[in-house]
N, C-alpha and C. Protein backbone atom coordinates (compact mmCIF):
# COMPACT_ATOMS: atom_id res chain seq x y z
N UNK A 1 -12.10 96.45 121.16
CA UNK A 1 -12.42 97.70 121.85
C UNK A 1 -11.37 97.95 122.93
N UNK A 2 -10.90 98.94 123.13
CA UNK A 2 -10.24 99.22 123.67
C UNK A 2 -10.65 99.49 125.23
N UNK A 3 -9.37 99.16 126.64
CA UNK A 3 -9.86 98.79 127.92
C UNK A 3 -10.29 100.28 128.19
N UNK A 4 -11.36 100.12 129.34
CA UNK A 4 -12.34 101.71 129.60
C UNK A 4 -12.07 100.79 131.15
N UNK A 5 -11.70 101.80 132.63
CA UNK A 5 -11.74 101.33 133.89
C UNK A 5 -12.32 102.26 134.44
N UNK A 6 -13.40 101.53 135.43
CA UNK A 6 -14.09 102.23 136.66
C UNK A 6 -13.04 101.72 138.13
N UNK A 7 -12.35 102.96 138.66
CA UNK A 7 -12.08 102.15 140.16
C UNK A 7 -13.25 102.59 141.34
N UNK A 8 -12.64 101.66 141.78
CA UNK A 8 -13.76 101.44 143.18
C UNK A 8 -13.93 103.06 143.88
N UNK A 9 -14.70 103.38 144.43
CA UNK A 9 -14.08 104.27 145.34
C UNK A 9 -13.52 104.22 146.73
N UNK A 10 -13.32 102.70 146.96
CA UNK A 10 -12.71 102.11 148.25
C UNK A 10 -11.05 102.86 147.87
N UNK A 11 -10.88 102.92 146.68
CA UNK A 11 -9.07 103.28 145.87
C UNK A 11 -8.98 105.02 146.26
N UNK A 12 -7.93 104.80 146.65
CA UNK A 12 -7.43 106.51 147.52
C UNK A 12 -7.69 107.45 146.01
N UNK A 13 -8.71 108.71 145.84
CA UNK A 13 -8.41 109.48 144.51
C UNK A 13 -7.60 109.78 144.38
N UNK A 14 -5.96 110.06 144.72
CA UNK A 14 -5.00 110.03 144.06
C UNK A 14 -4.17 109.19 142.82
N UNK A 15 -4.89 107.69 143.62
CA UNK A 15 -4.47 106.69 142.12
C UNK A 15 -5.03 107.56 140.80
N UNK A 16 -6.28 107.80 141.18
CA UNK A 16 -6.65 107.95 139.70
C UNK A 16 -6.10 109.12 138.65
N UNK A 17 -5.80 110.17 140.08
CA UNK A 17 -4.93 111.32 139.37
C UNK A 17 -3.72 110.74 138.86
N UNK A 18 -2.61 110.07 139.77
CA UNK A 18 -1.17 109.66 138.92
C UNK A 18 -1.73 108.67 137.94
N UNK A 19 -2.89 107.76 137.52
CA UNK A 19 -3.19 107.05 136.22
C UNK A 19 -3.18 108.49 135.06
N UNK A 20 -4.03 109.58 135.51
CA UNK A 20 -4.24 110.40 134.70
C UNK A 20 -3.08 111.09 134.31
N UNK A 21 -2.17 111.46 134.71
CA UNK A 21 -0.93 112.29 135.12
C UNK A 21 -0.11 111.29 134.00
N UNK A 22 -0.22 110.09 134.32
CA UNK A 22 1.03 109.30 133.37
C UNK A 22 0.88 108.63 132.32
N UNK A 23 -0.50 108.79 131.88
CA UNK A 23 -1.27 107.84 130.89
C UNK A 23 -2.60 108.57 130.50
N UNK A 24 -2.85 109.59 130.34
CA UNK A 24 -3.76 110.46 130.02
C UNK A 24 -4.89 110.40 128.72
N UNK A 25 -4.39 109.12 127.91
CA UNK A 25 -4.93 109.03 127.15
C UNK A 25 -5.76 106.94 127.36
N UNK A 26 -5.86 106.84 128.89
CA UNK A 26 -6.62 106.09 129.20
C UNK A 26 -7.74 106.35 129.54
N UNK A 27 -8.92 105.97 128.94
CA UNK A 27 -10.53 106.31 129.72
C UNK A 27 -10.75 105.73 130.83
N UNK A 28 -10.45 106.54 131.94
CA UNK A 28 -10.80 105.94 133.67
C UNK A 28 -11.49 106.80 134.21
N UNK A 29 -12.42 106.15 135.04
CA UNK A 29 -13.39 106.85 136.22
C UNK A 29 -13.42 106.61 137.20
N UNK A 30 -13.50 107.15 138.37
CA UNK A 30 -14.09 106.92 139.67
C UNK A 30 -15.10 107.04 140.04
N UNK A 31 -15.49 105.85 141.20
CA UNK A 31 -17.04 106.03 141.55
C UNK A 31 -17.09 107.22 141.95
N UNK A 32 -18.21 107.56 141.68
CA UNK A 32 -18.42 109.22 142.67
C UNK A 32 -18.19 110.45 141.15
N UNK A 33 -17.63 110.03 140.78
CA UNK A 33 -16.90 111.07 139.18
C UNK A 33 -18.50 110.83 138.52
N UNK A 34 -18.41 112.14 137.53
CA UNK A 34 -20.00 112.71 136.82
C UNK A 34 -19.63 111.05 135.48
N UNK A 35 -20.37 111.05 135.58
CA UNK A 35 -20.89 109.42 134.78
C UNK A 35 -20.57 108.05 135.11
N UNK A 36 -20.40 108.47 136.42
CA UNK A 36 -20.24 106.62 137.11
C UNK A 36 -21.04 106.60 138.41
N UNK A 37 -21.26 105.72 138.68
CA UNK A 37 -21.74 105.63 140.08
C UNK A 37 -21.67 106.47 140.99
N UNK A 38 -22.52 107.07 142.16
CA UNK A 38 -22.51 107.85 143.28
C UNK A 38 -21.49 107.39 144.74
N UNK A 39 -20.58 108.23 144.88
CA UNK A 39 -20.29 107.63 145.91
C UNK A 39 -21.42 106.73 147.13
N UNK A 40 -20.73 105.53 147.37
CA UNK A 40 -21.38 105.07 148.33
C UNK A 40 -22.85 104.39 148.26
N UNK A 41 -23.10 103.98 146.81
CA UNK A 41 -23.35 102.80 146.23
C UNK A 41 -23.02 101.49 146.28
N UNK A 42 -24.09 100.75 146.56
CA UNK A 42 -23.97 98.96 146.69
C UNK A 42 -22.58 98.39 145.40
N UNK A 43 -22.37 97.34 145.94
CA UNK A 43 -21.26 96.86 145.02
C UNK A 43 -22.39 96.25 143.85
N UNK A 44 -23.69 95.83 144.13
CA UNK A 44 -24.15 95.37 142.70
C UNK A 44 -24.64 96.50 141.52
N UNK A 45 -24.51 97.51 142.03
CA UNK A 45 -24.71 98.38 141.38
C UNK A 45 -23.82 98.97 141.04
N UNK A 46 -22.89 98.75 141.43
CA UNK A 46 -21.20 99.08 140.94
C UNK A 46 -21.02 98.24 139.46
N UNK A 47 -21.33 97.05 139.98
CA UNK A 47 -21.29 95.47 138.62
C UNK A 47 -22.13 95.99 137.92
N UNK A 48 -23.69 96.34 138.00
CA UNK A 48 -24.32 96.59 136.66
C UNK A 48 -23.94 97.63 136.02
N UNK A 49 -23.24 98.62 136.73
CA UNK A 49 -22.13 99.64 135.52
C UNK A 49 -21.77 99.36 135.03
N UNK A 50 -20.61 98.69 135.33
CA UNK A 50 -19.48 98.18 134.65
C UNK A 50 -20.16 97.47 133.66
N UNK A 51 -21.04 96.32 133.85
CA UNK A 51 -21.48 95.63 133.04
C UNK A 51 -22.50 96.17 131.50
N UNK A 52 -23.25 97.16 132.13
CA UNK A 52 -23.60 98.14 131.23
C UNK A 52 -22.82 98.64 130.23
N UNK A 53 -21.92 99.40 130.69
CA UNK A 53 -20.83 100.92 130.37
C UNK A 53 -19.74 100.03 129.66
N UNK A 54 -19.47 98.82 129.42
CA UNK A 54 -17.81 98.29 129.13
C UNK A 54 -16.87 98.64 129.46
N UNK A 55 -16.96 98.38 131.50
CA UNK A 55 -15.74 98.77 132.04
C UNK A 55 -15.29 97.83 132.59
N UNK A 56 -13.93 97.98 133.09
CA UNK A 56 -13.37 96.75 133.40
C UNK A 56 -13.13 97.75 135.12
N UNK A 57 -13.46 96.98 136.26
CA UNK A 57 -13.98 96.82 137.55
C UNK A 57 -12.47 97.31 138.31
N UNK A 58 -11.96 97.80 138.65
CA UNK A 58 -10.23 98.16 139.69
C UNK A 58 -10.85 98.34 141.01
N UNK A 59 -10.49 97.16 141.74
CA UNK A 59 -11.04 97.68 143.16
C UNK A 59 -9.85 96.77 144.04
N UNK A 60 -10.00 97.58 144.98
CA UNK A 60 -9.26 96.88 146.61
C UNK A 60 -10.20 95.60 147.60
N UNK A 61 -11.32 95.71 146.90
CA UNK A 61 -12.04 95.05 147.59
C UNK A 61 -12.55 93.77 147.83
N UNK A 62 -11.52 93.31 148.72
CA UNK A 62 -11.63 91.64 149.01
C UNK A 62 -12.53 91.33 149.84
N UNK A 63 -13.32 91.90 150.78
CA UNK A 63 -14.14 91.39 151.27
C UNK A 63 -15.62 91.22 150.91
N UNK A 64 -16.28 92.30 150.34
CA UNK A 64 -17.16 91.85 149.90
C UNK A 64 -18.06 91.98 148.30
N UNK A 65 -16.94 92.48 147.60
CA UNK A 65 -16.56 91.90 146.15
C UNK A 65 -16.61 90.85 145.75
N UNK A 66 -16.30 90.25 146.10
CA UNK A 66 -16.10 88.66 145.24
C UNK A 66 -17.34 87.87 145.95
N UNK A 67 -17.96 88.11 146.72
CA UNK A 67 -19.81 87.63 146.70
C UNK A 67 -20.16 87.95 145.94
N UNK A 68 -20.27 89.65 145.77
CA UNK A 68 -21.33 89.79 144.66
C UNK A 68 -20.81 89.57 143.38
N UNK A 69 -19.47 89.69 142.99
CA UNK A 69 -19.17 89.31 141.46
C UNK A 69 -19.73 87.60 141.62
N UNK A 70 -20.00 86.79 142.33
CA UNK A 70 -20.52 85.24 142.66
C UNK A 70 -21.83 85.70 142.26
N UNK A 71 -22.70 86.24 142.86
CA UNK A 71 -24.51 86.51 142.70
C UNK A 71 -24.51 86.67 141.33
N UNK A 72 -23.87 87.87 140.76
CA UNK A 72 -24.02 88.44 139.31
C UNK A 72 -23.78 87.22 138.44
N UNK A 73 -22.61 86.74 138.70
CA UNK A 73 -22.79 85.82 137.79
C UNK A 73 -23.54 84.65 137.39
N UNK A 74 -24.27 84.23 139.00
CA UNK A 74 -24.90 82.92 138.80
C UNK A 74 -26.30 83.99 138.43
N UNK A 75 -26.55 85.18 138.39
CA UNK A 75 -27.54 85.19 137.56
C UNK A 75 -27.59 85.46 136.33
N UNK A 76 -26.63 85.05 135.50
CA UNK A 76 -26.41 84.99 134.29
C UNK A 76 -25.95 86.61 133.85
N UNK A 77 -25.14 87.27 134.82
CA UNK A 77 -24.99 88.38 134.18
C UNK A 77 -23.48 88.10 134.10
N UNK A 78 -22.79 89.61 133.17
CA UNK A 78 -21.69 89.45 132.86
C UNK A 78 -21.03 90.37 133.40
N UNK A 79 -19.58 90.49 133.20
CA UNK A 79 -18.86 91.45 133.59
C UNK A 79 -17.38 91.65 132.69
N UNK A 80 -16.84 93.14 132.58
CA UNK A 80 -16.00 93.06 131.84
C UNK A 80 -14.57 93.44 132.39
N UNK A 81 -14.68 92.24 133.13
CA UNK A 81 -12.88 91.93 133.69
C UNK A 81 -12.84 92.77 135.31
N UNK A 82 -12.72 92.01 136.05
CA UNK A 82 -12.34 92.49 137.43
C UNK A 82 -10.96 92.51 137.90
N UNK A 83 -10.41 93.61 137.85
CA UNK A 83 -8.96 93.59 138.55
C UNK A 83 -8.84 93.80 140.29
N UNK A 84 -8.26 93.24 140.87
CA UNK A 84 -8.46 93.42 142.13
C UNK A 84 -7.22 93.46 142.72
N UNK A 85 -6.70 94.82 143.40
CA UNK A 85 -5.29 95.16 143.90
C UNK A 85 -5.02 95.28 145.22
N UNK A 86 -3.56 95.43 145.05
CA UNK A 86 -3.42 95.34 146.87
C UNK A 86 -3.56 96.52 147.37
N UNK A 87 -4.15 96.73 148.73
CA UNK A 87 -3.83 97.72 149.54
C UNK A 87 -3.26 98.41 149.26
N UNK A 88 -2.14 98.30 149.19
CA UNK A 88 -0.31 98.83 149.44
C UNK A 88 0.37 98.82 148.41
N UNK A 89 -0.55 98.90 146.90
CA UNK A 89 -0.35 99.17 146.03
C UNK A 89 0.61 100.45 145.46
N UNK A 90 2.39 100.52 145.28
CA UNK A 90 2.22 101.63 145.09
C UNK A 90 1.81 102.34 143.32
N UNK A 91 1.31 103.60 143.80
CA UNK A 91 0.15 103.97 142.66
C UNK A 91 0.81 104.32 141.50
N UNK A 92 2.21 104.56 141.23
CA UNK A 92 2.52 104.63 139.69
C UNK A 92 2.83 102.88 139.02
N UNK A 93 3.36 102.13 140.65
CA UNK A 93 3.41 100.73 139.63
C UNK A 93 1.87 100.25 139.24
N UNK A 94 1.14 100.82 139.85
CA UNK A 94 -0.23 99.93 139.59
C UNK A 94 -0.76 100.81 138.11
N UNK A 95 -0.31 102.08 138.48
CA UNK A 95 -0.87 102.71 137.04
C UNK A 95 0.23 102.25 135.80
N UNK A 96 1.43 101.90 135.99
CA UNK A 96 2.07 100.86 134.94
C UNK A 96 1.49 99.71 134.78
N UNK A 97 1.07 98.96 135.28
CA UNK A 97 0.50 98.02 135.02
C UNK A 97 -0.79 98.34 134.32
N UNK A 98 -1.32 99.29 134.90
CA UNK A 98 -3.10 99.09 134.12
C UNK A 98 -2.93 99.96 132.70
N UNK A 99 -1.82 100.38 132.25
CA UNK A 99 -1.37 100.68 130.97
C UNK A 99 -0.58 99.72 129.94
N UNK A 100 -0.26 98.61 130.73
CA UNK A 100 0.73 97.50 129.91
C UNK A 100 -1.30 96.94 129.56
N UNK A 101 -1.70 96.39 130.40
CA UNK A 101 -3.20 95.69 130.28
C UNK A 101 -4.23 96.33 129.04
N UNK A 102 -3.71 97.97 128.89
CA UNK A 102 -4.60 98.96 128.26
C UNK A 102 -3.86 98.48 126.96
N UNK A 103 -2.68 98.51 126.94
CA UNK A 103 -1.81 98.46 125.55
C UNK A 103 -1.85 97.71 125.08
N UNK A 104 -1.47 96.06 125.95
CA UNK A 104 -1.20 95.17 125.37
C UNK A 104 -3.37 94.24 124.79
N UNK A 105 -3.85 94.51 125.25
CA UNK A 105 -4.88 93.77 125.52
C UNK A 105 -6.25 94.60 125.30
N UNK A 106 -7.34 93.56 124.39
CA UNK A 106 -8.67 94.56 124.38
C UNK A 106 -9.73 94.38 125.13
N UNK A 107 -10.70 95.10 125.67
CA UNK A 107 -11.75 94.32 126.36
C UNK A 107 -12.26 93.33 126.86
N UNK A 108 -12.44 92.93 125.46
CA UNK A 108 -13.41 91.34 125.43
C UNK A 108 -12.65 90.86 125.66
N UNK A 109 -11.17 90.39 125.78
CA UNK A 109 -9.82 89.05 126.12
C UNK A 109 -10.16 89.53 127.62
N UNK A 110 -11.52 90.12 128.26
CA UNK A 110 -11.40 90.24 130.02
C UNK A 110 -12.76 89.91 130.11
N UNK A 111 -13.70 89.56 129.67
CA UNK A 111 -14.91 89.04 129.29
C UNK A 111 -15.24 88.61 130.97
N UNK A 112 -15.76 88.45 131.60
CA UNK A 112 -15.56 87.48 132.97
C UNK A 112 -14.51 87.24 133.74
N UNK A 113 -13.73 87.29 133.52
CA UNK A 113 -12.37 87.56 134.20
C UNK A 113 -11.83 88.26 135.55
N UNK A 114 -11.60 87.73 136.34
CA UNK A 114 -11.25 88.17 137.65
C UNK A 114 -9.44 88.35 137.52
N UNK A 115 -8.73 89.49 137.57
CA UNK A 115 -6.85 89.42 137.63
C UNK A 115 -6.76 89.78 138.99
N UNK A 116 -6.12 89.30 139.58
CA UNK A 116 -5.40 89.95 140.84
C UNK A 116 -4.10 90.34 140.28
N UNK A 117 -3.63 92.37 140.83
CA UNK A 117 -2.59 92.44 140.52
C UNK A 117 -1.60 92.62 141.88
N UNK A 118 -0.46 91.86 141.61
CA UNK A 118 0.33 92.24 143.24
C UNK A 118 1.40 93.25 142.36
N UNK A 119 1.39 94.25 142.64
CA UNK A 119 2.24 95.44 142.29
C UNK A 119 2.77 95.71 143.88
């Protein structure tokens, strides 16, 4: 199956426009966007999307991300691939990258998976 990404909405909406702008034929959402999460929603309810929907997780969020991807999992839930970027990401290398990941790679090879990308 091919990669489907929810970003955080901690991620400036412009990333998601230059993802869209240069790769248009990737399925990405933002929280807050009509079929994902409401802006300003708990992060576990961010995870049971993703986990639901077969998305793979793009967020900035080091602080309190990686607890709850910890909770979810020790309760036996799953997730389909957490990417986690820098700050200071700039947004066409990061949207190159999440198109090499889209191209080269399918879903399930992100099964549980946490990537940090330093772009």
């Amino acid at each position: 199956m091919r990669i489907r990404y929810l970003l955080d909405e901690n991620l400036d909406p412009r990333f998601l426009r230059t993802l869209q702008r240069h790769y248009p034929q990737i399925d990405a959402l933002r929280v807050g966007d009509a079929g994902a999460p409401g802006l300003g929603v708990s992060d576990p309810v961010v995870l049971a999307y993703v986990e639901a929907n077969r998305r793979i997780l793009v967020t900035d969020n080091r602080k309190s991300m990686p607890a709850h991807v910890e909770t979810h999992w020790r309760a036996g839930r799953h997730r389909w691939g957490i990417f986690i970027v820098s700050k200071n990401a700039a947004y066409k290398q990061l949207a190159d990258a999440l198109f090499v990941y889209w191209d080269a790679s399918e879903l399930e090879e992100w099964m549980d998976q946490t990537e940090w990308l330093v772009v």
